[in-house]
Protein backbone atom coordinates (compact mmCIF):
# COMPACT_ATOMS: atom_id res chain seq x y z
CA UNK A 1 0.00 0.00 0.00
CA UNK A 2 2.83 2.41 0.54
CA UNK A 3 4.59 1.70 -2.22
CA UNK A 4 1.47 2.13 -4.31
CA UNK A 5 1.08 5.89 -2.71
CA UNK A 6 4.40 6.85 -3.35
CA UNK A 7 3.93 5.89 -6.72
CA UNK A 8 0.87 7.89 -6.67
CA UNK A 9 2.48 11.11 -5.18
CA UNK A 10 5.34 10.78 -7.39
CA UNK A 11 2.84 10.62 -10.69
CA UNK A 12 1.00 13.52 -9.46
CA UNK A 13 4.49 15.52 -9.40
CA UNK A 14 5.41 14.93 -12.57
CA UNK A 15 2.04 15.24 -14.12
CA UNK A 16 2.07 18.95 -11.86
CA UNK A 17 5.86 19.31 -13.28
CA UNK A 18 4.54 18.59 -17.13
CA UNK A 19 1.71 20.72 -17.30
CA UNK A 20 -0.03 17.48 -17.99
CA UNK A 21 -3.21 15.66 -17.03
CA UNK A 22 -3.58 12.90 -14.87
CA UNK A 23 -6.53 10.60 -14.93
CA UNK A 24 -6.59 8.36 -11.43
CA UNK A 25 -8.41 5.04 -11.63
CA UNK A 26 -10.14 4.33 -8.12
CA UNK A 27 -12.04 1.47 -9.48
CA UNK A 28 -12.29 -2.66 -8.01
CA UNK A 29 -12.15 -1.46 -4.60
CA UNK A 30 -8.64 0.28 -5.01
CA UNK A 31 -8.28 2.20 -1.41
CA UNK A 32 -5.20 3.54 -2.17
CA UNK A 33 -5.95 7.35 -3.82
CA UNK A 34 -8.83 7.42 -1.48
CA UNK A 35 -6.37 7.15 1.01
CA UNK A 36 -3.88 9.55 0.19
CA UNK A 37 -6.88 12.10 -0.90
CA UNK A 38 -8.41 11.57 2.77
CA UNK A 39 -4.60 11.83 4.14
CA UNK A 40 -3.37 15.23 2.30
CA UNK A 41 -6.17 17.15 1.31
CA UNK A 42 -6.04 16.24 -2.39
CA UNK A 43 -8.22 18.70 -3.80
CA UNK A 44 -6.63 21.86 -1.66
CA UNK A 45 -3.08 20.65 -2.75
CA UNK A 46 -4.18 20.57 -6.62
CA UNK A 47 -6.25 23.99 -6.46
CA UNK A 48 -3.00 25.30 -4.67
CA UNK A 49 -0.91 24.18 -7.80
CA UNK A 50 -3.21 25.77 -10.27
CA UNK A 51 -5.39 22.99 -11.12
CA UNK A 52 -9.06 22.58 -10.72
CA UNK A 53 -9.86 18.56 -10.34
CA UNK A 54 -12.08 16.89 -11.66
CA UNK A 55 -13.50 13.81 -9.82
CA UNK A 56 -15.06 11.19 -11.76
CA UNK A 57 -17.11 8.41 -10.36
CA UNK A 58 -18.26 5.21 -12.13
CA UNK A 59 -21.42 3.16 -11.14
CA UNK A 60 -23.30 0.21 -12.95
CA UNK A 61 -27.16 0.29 -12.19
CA UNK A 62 -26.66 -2.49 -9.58
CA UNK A 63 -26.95 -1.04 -6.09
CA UNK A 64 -23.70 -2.50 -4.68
CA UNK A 65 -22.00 -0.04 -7.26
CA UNK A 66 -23.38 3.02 -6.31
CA UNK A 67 -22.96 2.29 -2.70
CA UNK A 68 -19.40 1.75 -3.37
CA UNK A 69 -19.49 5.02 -5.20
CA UNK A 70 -21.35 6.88 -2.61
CA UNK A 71 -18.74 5.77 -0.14
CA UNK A 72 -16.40 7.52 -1.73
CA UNK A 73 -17.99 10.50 -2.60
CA UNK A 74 -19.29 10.95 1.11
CA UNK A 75 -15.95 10.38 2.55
CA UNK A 76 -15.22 14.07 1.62
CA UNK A 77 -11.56 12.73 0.25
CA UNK A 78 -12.28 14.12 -3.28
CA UNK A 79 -13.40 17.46 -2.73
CA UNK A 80 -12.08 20.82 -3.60
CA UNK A 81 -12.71 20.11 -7.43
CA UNK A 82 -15.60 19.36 -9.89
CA UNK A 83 -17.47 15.92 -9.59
CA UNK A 84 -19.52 13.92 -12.31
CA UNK A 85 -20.67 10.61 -12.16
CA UNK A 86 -21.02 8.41 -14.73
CA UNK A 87 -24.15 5.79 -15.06
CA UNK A 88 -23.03 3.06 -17.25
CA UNK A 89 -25.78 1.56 -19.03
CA UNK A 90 -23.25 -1.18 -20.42
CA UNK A 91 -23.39 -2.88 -17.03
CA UNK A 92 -27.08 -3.24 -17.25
CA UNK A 93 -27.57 -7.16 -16.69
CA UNK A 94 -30.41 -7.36 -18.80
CA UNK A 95 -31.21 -8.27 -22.04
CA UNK A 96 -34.04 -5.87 -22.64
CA UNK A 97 -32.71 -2.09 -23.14
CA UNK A 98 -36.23 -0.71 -23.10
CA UNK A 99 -36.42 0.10 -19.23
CA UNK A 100 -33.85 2.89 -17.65
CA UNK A 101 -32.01 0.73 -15.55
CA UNK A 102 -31.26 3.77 -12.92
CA UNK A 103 -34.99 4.21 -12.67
CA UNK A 104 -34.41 3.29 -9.04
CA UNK A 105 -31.36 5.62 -8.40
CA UNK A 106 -32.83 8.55 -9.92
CA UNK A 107 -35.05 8.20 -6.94
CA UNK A 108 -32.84 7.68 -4.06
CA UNK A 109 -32.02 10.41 -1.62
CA UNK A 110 -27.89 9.83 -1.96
CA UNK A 111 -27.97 10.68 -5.46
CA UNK A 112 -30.16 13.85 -4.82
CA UNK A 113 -27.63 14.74 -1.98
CA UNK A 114 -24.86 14.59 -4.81
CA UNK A 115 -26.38 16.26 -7.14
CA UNK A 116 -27.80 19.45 -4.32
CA UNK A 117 -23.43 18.88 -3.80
CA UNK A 118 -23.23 20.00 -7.31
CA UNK A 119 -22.13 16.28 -8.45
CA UNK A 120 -23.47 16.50 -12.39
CA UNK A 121 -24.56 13.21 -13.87
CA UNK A 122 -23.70 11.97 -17.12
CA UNK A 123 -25.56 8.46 -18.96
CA UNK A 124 -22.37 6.66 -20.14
CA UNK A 125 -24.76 4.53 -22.92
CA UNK A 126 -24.54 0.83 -23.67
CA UNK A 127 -22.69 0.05 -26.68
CA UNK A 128 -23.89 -3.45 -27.13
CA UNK A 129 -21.18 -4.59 -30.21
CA UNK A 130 -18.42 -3.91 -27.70
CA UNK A 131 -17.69 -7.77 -27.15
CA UNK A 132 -17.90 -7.98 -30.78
CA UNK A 133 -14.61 -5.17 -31.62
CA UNK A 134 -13.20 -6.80 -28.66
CA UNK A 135 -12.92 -10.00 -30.09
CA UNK A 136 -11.34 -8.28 -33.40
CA UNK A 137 -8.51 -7.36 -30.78
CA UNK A 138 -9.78 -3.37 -31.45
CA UNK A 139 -11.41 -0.68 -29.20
CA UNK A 140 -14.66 1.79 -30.04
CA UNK A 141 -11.93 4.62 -30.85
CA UNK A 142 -10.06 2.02 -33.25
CA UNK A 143 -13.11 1.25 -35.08
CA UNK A 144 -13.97 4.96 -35.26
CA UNK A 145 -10.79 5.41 -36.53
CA UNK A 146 -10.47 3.12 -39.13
CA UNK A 147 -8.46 0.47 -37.97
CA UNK A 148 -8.06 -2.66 -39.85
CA UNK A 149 -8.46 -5.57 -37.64
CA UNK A 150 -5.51 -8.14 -37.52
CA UNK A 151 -6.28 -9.63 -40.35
CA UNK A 152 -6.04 -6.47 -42.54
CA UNK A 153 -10.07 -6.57 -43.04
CA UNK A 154 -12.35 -4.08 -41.65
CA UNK A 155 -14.83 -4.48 -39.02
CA UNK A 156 -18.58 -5.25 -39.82
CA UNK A 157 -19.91 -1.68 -41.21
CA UNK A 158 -22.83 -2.38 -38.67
CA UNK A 159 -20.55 -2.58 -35.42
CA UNK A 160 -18.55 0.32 -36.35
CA UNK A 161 -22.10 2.11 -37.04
CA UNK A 162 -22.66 1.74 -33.42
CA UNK A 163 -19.78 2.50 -32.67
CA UNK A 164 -19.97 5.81 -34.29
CA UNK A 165 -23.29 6.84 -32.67
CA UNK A 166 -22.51 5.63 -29.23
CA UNK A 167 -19.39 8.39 -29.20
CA UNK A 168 -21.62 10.50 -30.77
CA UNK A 169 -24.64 10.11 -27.97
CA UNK A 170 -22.08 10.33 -25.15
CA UNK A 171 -20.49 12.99 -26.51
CA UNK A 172 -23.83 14.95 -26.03
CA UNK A 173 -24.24 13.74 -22.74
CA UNK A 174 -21.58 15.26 -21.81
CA UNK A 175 -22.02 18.49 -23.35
CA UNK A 176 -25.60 18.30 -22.08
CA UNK A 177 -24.16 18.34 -18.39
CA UNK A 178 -21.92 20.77 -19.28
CA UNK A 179 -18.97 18.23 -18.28
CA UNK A 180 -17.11 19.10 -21.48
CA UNK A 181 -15.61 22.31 -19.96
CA UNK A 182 -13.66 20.04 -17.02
CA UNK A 183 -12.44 17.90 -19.68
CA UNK A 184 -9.08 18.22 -21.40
């Protein structure tokens, strides 16, 4: 754990050093930056070194996620900066795509505490070819791109279809939340 936060410190120095942006993964139950945000006033230090944060949170519609997330967020160790989270429709376990799977979240007091916080929400849509680009060893931005897959061919014109509109749709959720002006 140690070693992992003096890894951590030592990124955020050069990134500070570089002019240069930093994104922090706190995902899987990672404690470490939560620790070392709780421990030196993350946000304060950053603001005091000319940058403005920006704290992104993750959640799937299950309600273990957004606990986990909420935990986080209610610690107070990310503060001092701008917060968005992020509901990711891709981790919806079901098969139909008809029902808003944060129906329930959209009612629950934590996320209305967030939000009163200033916390902006953005829908991070399903893209439901992803498996599909992933077996052709390519990401979404590859296929957007271009790419070739391995094999010199190009991926199905339907998947990279999708592809292209999924950007496109969360590209306007974030605009719509006004996220796009934290972003680099």
């Amino acid at each position: 754990m140690e070693a992992s936060k003096i890894w951590l410190a030592n990124t955020l120095a050069e990134a500070l050093s570089e002019d240069a942006s930093i994104v922090i993964d706190m995902g899987g139950g990672d404690r470490v930056s939560e620790e070392l945000a709780a421990e030196s006033d993350l946000g304060a230090f950053l603001r005091a070194n000319g940058v403005i944060p920006t704290f992104a949170y993750f959640t799937g519609p299950e309600r273990d996620d957004f606990d986990h997330v909420y935990r986080i967020w209610d610690s107070s160790s990310f503060k001092d900066g701008d917060s968005v989270l992020f509901l990711n429709e891709g981790l919806y376990r079901s098969t139909s795509r008809s029902s808003d799977p944060f129906a329930w979240l959209r009612k629950d007091e934590r996320l209305r505490a967030m939000h009163d916080a200033g916390v902006r929400t953005v829908v991070f849509p399903a893209l439901t070819c992803m498996k599909y680009l992933e077996n052709d060893g390519l990401n979404v931005f590859d296929v957007i791109a271009g790419k070739p897959k391995a094999d010199g061919s190009q991926v199905n014109p339907l998947w990279r279809h999708m592809a292209v509109k999924w950007l496109r749709d969360f590209g306007a959720n974030i605009e719509e939340e006004g996220v796009h002006l934290w972003l680099p």
